[in-house]
PDB file of N, CA and C in Angstrom:
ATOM      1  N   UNK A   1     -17.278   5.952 -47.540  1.00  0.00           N
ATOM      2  CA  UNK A   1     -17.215   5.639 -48.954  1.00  0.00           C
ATOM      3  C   UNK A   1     -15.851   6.078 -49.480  1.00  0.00           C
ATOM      4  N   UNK A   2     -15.636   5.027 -50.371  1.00  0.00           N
ATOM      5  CA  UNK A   2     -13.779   5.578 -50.707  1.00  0.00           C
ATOM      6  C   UNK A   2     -13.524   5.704 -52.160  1.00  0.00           C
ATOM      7  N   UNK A   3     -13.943   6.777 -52.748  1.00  0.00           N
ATOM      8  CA  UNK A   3     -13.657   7.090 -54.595  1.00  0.00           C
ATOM      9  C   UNK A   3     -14.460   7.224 -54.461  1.00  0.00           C
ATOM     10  N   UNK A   4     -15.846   7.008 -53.716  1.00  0.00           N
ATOM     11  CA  UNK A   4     -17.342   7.420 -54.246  1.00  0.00           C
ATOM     12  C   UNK A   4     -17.679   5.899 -55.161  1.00  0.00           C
ATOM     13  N   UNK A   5     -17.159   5.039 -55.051  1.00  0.00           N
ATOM     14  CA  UNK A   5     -17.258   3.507 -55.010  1.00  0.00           C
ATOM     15  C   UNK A   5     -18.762   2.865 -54.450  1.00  0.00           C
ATOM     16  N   UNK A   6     -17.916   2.859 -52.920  1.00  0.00           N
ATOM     17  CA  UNK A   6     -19.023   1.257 -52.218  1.00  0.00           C
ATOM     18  C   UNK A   6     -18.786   2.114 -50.612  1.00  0.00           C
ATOM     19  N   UNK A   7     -19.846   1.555 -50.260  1.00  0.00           N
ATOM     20  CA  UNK A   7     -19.249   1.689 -48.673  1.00  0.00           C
ATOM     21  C   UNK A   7     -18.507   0.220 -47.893  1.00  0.00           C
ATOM     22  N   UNK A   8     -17.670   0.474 -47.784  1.00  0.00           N
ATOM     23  CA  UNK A   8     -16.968  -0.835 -47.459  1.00  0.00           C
ATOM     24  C   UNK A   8     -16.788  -1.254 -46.420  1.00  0.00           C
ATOM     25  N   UNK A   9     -17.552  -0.773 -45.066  1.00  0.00           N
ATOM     26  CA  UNK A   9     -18.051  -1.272 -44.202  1.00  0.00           C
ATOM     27  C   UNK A   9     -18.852  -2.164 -44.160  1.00  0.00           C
ATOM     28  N   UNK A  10     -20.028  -1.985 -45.361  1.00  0.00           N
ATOM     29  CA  UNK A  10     -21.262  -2.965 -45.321  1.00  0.00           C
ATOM     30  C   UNK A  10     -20.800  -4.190 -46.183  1.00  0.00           C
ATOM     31  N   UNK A  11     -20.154  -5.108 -45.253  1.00  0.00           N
ATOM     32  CA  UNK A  11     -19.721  -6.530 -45.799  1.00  0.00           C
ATOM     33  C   UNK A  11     -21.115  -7.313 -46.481  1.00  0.00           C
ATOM     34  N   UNK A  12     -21.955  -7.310 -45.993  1.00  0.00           N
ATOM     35  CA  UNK A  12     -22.668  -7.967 -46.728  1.00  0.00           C
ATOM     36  C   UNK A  12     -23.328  -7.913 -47.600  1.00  0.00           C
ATOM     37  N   UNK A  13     -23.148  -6.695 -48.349  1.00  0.00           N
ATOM     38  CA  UNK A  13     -23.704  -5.642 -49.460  1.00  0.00           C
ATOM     39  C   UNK A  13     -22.396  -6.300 -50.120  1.00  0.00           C
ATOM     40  N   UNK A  14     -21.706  -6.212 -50.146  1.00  0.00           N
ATOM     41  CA  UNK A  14     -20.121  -7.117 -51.000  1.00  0.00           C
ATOM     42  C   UNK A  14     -20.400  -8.056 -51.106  1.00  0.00           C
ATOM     43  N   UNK A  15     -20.301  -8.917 -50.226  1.00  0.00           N
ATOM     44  CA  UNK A  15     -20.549 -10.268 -50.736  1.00  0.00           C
ATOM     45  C   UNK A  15     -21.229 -10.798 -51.262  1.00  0.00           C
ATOM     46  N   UNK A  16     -22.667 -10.390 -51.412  1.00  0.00           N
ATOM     47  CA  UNK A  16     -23.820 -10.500 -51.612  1.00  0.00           C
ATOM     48  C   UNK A  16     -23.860  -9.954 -53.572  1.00  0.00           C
ATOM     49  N   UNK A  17     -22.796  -8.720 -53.695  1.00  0.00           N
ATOM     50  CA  UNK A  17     -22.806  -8.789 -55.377  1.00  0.00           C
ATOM     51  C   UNK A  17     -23.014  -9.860 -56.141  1.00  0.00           C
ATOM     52  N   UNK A  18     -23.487  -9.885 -57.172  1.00  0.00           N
ATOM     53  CA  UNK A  18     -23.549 -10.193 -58.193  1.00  0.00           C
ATOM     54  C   UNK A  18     -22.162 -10.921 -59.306  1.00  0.00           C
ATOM     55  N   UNK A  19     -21.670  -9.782 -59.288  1.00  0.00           N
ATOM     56  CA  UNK A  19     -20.081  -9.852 -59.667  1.00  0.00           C
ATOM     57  C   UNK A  19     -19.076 -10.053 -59.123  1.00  0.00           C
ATOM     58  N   UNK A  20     -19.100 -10.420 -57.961  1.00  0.00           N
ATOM     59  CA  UNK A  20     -18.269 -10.855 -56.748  1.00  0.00           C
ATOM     60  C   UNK A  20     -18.666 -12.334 -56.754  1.00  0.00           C
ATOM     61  N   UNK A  21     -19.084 -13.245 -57.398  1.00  0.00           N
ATOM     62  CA  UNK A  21     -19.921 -14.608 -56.742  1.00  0.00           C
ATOM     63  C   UNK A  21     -18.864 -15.473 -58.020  1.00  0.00           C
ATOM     64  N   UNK A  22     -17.800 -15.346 -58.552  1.00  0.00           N
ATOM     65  CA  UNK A  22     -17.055 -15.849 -59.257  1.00  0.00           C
ATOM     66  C   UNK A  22     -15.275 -15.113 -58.771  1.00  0.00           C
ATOM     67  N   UNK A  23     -14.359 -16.371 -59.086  1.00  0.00           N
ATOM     68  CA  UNK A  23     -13.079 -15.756 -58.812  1.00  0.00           C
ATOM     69  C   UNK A  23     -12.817 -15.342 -59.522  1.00  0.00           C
ATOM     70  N   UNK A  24     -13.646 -15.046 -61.173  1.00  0.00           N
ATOM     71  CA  UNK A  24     -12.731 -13.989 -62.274  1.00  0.00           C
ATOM     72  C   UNK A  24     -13.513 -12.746 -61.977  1.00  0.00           C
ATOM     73  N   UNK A  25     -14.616 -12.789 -61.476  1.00  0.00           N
ATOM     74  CA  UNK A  25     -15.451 -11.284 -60.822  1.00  0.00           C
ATOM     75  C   UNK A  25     -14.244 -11.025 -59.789  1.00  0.00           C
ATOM     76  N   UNK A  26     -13.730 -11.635 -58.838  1.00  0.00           N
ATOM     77  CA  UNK A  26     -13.342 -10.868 -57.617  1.00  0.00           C
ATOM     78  C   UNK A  26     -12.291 -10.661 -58.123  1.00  0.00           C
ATOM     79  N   UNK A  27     -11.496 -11.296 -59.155  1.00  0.00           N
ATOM     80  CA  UNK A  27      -9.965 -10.777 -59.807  1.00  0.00           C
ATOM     81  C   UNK A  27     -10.188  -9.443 -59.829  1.00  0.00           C
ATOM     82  N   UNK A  28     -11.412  -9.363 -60.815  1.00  0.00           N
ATOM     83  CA  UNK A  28     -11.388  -8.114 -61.933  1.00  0.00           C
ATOM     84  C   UNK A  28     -11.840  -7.046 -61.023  1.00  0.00           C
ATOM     85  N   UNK A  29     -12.289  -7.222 -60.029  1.00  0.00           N
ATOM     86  CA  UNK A  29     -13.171  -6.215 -58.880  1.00  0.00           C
ATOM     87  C   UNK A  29     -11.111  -5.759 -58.252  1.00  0.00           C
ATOM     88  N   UNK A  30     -10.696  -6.250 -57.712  1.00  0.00           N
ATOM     89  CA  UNK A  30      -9.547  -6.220 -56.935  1.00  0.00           C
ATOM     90  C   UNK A  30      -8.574  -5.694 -58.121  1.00  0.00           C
ATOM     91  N   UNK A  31      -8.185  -5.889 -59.213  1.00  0.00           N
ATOM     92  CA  UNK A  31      -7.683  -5.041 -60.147  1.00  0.00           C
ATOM     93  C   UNK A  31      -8.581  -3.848 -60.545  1.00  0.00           C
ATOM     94  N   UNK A  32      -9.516  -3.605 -60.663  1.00  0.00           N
ATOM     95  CA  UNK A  32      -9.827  -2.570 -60.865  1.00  0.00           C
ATOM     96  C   UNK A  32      -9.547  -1.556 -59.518  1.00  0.00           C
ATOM     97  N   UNK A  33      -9.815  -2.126 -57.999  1.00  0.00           N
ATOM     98  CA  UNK A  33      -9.655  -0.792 -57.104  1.00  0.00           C
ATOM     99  C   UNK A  33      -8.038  -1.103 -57.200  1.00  0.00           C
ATOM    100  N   UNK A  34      -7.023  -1.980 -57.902  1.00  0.00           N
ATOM    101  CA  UNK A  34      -5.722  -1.025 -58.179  1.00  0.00           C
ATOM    102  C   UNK A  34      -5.383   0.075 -59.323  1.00  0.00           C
ATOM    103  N   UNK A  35      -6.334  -0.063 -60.000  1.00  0.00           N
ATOM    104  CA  UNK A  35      -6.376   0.815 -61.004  1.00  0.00           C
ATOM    105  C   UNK A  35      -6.739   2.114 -60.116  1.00  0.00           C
ATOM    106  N   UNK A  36      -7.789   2.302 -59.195  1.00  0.00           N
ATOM    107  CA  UNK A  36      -8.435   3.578 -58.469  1.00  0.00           C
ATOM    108  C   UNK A  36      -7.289   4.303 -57.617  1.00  0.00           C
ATOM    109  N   UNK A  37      -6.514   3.213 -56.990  1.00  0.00           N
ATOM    110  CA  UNK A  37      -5.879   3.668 -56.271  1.00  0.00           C
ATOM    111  C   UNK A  37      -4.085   4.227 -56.789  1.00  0.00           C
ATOM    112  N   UNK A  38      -3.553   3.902 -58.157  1.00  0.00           N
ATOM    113  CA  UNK A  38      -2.774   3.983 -58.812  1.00  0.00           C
ATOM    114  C   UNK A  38      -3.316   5.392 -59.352  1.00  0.00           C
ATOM    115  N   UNK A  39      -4.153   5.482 -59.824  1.00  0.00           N
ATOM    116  CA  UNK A  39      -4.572   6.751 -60.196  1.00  0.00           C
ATOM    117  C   UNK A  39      -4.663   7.784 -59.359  1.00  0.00           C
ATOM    118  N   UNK A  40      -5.112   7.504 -57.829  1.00  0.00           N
ATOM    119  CA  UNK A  40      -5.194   8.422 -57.361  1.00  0.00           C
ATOM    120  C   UNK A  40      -4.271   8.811 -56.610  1.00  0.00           C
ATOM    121  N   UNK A  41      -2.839   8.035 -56.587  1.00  0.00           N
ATOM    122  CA  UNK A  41      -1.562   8.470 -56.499  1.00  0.00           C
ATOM    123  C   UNK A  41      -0.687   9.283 -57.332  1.00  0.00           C
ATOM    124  N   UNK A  42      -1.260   8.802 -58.509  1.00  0.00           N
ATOM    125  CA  UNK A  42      -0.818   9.652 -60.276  1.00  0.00           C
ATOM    126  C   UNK A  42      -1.127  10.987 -59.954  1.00  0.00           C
ATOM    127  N   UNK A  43      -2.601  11.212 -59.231  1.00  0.00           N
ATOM    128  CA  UNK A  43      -3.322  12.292 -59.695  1.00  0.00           C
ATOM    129  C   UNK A  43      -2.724  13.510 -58.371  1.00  0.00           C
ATOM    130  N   UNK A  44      -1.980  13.269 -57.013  1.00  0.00           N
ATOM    131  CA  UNK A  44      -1.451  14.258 -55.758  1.00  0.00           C
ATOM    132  C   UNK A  44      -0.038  14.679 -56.735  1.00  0.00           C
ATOM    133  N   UNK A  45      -0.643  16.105 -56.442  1.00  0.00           N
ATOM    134  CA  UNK A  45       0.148  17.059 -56.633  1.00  0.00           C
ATOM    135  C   UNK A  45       1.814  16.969 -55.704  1.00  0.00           C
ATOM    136  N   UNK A  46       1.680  16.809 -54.772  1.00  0.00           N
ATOM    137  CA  UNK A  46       2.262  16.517 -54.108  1.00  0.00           C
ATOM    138  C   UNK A  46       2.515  15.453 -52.856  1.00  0.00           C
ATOM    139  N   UNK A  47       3.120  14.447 -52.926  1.00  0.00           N
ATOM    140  CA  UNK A  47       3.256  13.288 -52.050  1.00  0.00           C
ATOM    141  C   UNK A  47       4.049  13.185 -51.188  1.00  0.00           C
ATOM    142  N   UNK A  48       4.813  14.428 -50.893  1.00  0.00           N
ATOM    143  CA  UNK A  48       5.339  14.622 -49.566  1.00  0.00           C
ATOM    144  C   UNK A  48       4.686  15.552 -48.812  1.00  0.00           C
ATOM    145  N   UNK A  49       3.320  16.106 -49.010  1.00  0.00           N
ATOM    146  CA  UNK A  49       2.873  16.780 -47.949  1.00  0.00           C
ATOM    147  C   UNK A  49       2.390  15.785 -46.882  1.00  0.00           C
ATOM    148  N   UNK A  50       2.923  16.300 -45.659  1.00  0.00           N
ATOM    149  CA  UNK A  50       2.196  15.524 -44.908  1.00  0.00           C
ATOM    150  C   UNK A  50       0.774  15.968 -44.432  1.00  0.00           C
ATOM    151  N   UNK A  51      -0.218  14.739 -44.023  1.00  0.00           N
ATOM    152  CA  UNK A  51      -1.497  14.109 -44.343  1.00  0.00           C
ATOM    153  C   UNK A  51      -1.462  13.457 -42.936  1.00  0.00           C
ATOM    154  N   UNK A  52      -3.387  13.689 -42.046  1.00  0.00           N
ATOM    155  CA  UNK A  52      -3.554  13.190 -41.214  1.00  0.00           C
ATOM    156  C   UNK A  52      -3.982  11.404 -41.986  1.00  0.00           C
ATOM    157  N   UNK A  53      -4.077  10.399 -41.618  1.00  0.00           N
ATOM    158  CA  UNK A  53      -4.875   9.324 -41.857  1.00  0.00           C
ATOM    159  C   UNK A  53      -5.430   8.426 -40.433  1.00  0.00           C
ATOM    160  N   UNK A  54      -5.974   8.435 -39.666  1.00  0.00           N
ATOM    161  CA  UNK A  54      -6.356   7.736 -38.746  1.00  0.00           C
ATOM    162  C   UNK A  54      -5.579   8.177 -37.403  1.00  0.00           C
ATOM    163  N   UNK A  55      -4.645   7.546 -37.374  1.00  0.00           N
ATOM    164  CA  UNK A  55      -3.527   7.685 -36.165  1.00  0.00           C
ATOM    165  C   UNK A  55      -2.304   8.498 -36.601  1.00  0.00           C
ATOM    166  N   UNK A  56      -1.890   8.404 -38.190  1.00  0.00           N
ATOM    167  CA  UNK A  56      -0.841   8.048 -38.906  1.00  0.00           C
ATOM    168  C   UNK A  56      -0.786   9.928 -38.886  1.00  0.00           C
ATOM    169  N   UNK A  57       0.284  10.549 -38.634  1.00  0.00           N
ATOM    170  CA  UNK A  57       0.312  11.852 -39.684  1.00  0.00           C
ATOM    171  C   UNK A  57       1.800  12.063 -40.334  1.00  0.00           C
ATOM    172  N   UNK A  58       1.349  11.524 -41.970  1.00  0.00           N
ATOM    173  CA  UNK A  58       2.857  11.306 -41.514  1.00  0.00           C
ATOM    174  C   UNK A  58       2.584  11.875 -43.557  1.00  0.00           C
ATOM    175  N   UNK A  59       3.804  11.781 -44.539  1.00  0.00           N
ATOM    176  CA  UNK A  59       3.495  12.517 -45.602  1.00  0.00           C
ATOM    177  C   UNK A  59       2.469  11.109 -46.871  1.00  0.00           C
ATOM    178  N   UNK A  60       1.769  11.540 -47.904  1.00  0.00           N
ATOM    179  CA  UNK A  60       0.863  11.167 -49.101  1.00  0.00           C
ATOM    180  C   UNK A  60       1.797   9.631 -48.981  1.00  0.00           C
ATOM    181  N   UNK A  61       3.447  10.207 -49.469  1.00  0.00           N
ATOM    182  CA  UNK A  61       3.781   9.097 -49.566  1.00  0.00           C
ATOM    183  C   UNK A  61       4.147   7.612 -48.982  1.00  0.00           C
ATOM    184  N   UNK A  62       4.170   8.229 -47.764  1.00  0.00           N
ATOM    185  CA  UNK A  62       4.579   7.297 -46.689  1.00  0.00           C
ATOM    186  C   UNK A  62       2.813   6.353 -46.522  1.00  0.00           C
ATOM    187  N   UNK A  63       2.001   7.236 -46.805  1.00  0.00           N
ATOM    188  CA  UNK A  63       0.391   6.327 -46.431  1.00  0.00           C
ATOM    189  C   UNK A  63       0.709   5.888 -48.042  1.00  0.00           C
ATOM    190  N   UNK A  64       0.649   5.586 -48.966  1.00  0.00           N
ATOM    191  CA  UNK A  64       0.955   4.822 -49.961  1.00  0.00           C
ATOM    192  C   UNK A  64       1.651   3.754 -49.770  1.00  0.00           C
ATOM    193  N   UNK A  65       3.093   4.052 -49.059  1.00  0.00           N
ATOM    194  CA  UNK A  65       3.771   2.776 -48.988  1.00  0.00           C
ATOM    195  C   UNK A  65       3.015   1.512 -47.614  1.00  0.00           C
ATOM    196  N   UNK A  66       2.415   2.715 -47.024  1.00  0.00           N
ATOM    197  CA  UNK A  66       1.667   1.743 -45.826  1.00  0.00           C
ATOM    198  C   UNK A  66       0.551   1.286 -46.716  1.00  0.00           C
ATOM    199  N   UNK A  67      -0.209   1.367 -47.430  1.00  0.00           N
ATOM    200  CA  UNK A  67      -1.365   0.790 -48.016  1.00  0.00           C
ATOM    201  C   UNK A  67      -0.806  -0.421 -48.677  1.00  0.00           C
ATOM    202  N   UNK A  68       0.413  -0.632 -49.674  1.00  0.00           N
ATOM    203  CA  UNK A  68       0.722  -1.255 -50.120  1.00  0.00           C
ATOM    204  C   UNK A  68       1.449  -2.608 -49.156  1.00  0.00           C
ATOM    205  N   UNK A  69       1.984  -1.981 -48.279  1.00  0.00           N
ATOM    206  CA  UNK A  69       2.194  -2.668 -47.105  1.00  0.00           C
ATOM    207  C   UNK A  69       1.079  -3.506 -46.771  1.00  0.00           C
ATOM    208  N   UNK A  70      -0.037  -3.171 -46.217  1.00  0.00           N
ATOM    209  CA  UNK A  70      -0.927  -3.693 -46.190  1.00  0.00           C
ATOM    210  C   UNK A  70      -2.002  -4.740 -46.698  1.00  0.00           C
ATOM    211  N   UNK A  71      -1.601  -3.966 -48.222  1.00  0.00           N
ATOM    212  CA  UNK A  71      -2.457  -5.250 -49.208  1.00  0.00           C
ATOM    213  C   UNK A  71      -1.593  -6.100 -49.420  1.00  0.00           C
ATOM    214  N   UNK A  72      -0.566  -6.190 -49.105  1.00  0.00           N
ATOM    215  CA  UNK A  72       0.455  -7.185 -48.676  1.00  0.00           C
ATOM    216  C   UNK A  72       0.399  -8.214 -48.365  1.00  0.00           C
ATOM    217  N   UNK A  73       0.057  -7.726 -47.130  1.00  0.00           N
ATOM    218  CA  UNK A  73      -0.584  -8.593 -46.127  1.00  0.00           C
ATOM    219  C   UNK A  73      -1.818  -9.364 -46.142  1.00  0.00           C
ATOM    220  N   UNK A  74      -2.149  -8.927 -46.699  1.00  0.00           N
ATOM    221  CA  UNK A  74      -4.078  -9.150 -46.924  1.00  0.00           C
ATOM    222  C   UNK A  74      -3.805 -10.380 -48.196  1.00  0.00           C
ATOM    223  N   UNK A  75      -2.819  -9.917 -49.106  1.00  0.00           N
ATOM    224  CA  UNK A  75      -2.447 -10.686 -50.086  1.00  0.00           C
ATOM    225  C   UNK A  75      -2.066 -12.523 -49.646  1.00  0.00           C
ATOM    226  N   UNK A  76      -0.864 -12.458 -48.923  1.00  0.00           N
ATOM    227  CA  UNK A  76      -0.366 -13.448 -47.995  1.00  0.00           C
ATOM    228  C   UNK A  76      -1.517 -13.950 -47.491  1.00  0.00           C
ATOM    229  N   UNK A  77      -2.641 -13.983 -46.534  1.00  0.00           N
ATOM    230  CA  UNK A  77      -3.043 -13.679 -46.032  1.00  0.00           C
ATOM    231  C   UNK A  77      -4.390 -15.240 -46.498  1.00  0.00           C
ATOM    232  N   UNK A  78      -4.466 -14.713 -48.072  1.00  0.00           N
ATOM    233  CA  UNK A  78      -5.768 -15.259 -49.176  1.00  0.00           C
ATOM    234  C   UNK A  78      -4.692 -16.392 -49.734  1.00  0.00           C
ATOM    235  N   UNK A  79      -3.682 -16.623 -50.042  1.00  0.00           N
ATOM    236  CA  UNK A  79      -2.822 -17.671 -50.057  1.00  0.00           C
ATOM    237  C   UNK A  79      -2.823 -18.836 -49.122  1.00  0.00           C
ATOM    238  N   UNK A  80      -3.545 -18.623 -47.915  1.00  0.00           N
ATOM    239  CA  UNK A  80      -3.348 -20.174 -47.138  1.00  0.00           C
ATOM    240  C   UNK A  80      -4.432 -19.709 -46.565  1.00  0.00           C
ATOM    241  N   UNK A  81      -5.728 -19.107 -46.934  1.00  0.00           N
ATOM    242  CA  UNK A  81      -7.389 -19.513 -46.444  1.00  0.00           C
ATOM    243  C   UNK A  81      -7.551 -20.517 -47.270  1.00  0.00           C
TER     244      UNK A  81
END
């Protein structure tokens, strides 16, 4: 579970929302976890400590720029499905 949100493993518990079954639901769903995640960059004291994440140990800020990296990608990605 990530913010204490959703578990976002269970894809079909997502898709299956309610508020997800329209593209101005999934806008507003996908701006809001940038709102979660903007905040919870606002909110580290410090963003050069370095931080295990998966494989990655590397500092707060550097897994920020990789996340963004990422939704990047994911972004690109929903452009030519």
């Amino acid at each position: 579970m990530i913010a204490g949100g959703y578990d976002a493993s269970n894809f079909d518990e997502i898709f299956k929302r309610p508020e997800l079954q329209t593209k101005e639901g999934v806008i507003a769903w996908v701006d809001k976890s940038y709102d979660v995640m903007i905040n919870q960059i606002k909110s580290e004291d410090n963003l050069d400590d370095n931080t295990y994440y998966y494989r990655w140990n590397c500092s707060k800020n550097c897994l920020a720029r990789k996340g963004f990296e990422h939704q990047s990608h994911h972004r690109g990605n929903g452009l030519f499905t």
